[in-house]
Protein backbone atom coordinates (compact mmCIF):
# COMPACT_ATOMS: atom_id res chain seq x y z
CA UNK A 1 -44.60 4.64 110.10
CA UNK A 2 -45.30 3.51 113.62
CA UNK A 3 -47.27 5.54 116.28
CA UNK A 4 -44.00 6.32 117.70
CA UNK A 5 -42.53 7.71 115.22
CA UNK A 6 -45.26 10.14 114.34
CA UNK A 7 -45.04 11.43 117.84
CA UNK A 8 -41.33 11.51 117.23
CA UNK A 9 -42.11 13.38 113.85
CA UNK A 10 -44.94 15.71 115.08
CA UNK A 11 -42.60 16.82 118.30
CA UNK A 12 -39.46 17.79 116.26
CA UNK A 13 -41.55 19.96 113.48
CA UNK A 14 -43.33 21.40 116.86
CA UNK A 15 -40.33 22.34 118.23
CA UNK A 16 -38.50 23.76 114.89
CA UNK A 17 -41.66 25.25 114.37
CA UNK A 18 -41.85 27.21 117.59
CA UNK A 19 -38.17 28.01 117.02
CA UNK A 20 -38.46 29.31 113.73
CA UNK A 21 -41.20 31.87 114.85
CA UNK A 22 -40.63 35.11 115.22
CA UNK A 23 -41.25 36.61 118.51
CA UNK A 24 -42.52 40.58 119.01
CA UNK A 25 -41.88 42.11 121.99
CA UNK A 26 -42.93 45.79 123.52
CA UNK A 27 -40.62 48.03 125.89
CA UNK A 28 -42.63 51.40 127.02
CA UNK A 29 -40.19 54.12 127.57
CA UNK A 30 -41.68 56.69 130.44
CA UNK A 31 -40.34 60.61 129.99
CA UNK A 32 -40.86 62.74 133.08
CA UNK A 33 -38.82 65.70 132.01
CA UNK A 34 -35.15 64.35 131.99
CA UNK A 35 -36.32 61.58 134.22
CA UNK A 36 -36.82 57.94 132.79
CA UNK A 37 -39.04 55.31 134.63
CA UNK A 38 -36.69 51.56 135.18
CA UNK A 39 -37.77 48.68 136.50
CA UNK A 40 -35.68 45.57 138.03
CA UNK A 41 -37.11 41.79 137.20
CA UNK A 42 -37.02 39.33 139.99
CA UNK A 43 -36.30 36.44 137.83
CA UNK A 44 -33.25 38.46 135.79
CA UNK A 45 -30.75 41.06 136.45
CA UNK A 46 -30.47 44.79 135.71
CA UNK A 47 -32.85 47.48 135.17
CA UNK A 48 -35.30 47.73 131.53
CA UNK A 49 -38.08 49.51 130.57
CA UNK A 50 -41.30 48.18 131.46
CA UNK A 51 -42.48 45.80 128.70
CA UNK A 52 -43.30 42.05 127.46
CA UNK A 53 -44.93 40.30 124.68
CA UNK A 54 -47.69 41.36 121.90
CA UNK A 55 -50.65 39.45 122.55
CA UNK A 56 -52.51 38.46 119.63
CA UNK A 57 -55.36 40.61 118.29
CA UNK A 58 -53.22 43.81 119.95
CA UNK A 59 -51.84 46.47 118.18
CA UNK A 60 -47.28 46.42 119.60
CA UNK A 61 -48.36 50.09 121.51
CA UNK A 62 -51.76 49.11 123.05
CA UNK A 63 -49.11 46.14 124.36
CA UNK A 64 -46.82 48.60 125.79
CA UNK A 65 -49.53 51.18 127.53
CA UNK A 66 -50.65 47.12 128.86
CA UNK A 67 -47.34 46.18 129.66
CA UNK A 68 -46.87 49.93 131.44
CA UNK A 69 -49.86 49.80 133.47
CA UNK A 70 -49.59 46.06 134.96
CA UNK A 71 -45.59 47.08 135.44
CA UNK A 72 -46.08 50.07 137.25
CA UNK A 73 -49.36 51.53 138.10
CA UNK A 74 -49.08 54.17 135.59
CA UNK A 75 -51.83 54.23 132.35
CA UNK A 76 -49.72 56.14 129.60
CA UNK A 77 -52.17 59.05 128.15
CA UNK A 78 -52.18 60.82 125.03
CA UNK A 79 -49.59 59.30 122.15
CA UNK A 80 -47.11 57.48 122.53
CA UNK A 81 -44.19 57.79 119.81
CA UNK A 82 -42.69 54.48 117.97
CA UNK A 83 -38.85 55.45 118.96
CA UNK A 84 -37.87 51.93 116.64
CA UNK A 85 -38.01 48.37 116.28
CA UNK A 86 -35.31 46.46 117.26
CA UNK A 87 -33.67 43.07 116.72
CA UNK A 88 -33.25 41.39 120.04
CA UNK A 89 -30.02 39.15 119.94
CA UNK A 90 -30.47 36.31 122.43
CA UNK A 91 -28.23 33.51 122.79
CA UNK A 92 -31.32 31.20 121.94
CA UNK A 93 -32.74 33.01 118.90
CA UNK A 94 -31.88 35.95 116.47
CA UNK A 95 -36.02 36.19 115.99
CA UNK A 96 -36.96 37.91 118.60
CA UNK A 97 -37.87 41.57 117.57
CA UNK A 98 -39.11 44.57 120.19
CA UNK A 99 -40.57 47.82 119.23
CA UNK A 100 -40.27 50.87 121.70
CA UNK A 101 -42.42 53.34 122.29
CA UNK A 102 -42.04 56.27 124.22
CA UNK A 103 -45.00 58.22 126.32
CA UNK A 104 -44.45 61.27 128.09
CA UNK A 105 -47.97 61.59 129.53
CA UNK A 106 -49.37 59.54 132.49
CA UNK A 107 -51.40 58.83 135.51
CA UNK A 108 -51.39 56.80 138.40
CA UNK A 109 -54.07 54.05 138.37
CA UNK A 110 -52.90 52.13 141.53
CA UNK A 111 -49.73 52.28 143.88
CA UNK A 112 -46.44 50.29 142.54
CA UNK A 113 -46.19 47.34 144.59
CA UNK A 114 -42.92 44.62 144.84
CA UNK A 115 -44.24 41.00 143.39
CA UNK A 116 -43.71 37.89 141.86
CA UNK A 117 -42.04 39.64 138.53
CA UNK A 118 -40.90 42.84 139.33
CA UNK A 119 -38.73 43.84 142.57
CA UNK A 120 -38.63 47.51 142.34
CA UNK A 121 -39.29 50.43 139.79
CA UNK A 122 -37.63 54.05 140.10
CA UNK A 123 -37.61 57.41 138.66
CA UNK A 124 -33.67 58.30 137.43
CA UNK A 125 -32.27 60.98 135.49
CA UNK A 126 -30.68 60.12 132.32
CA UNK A 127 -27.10 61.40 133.10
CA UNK A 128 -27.35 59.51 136.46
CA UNK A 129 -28.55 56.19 135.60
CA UNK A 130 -28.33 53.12 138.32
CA UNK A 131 -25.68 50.39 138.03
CA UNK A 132 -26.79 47.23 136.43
CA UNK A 133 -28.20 48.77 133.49
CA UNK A 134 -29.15 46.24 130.78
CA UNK A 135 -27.75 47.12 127.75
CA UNK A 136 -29.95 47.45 125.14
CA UNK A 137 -32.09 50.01 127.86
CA UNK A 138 -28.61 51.73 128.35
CA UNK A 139 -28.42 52.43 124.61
CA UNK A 140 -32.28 53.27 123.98
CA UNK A 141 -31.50 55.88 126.72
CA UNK A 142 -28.36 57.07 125.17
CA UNK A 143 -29.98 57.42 121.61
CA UNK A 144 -33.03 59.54 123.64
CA UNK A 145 -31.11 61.83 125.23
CA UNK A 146 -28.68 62.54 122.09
CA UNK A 147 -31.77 63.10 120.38
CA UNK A 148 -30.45 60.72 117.38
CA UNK A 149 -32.67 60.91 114.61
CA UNK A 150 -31.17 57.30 112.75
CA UNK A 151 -31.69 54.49 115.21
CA UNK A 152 -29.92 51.20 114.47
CA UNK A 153 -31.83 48.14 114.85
CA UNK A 154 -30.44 45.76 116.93
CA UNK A 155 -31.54 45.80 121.07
């Protein structure tokens, strides 16, 4: 085999290697009474929980009170509550996977500032929720405020 044919070889089982990975993902639902804490991206549209990936040697909830506090200023306190772990369906990959939690306690560890990922955050009541919602945050919001007990699993 020559030399470029091993790179040839080594950069497709790279690449269907990283493909074939499954990716998990961490959304942090924030509860202030009725009131639900969004976010808007800068690089995509709509409004989500706060959130991102599961670094390794971190537990998927130590990701999300992360993911919470470098979002929004606020350190989640107390327990958070596993709500479910979903299936993300992306027109890329079907292996992407996200588990929400939800917190209901928190403090402010520094003032929510616009940046380079995330435009705006804002405090809305779940029967009055902005335009643009994304819709797997939509449903997660739904499911909360029904109070359903039997989640499905896809985002």
């Amino acid at each position: 085999m020559s030399r470029w044919q091993r790179v040839r070889t080594s950069a497709h089982l790279f690449i269907v290697g990283v493909r074939r990975r499954m990716v998990l993902g961490t959304r942090a639902v924030l509860l202030d009474g009725d009131r639900v804490l969004l976010l808007r991206h800068t690089y995509m549209p709509g409004w989500h929980f706060p959130g991102g990936g599961v670094e390794p040697g971190e537990t998927a909830e130590e990701a999300a009170r992360r993911e919470a506090e470098e979002e929004t200023g606020l350190r989640v306190e107390g327990p958070m509550r596993l709500l479910g772990l979903y299936l993300q369906k992306h027109e890329a990959t079907n292996r992407d996977h996200v588990a929400v939690y939800v917190g209901r306690s928190f403090s402010e560890v520094k003032p929510f500032r616009p940046n380079s990922e995330i435009a705006e955050i804002g405090w809305f009541e779940m029967d009055a929720l902005p335009e643009g919602m994304n819709p797997g945050t939509a449903r997660r919001i739904a499911e909360i405020a029904a109070g359903t007990e039997e989640l499905p699993g896809l985002w």
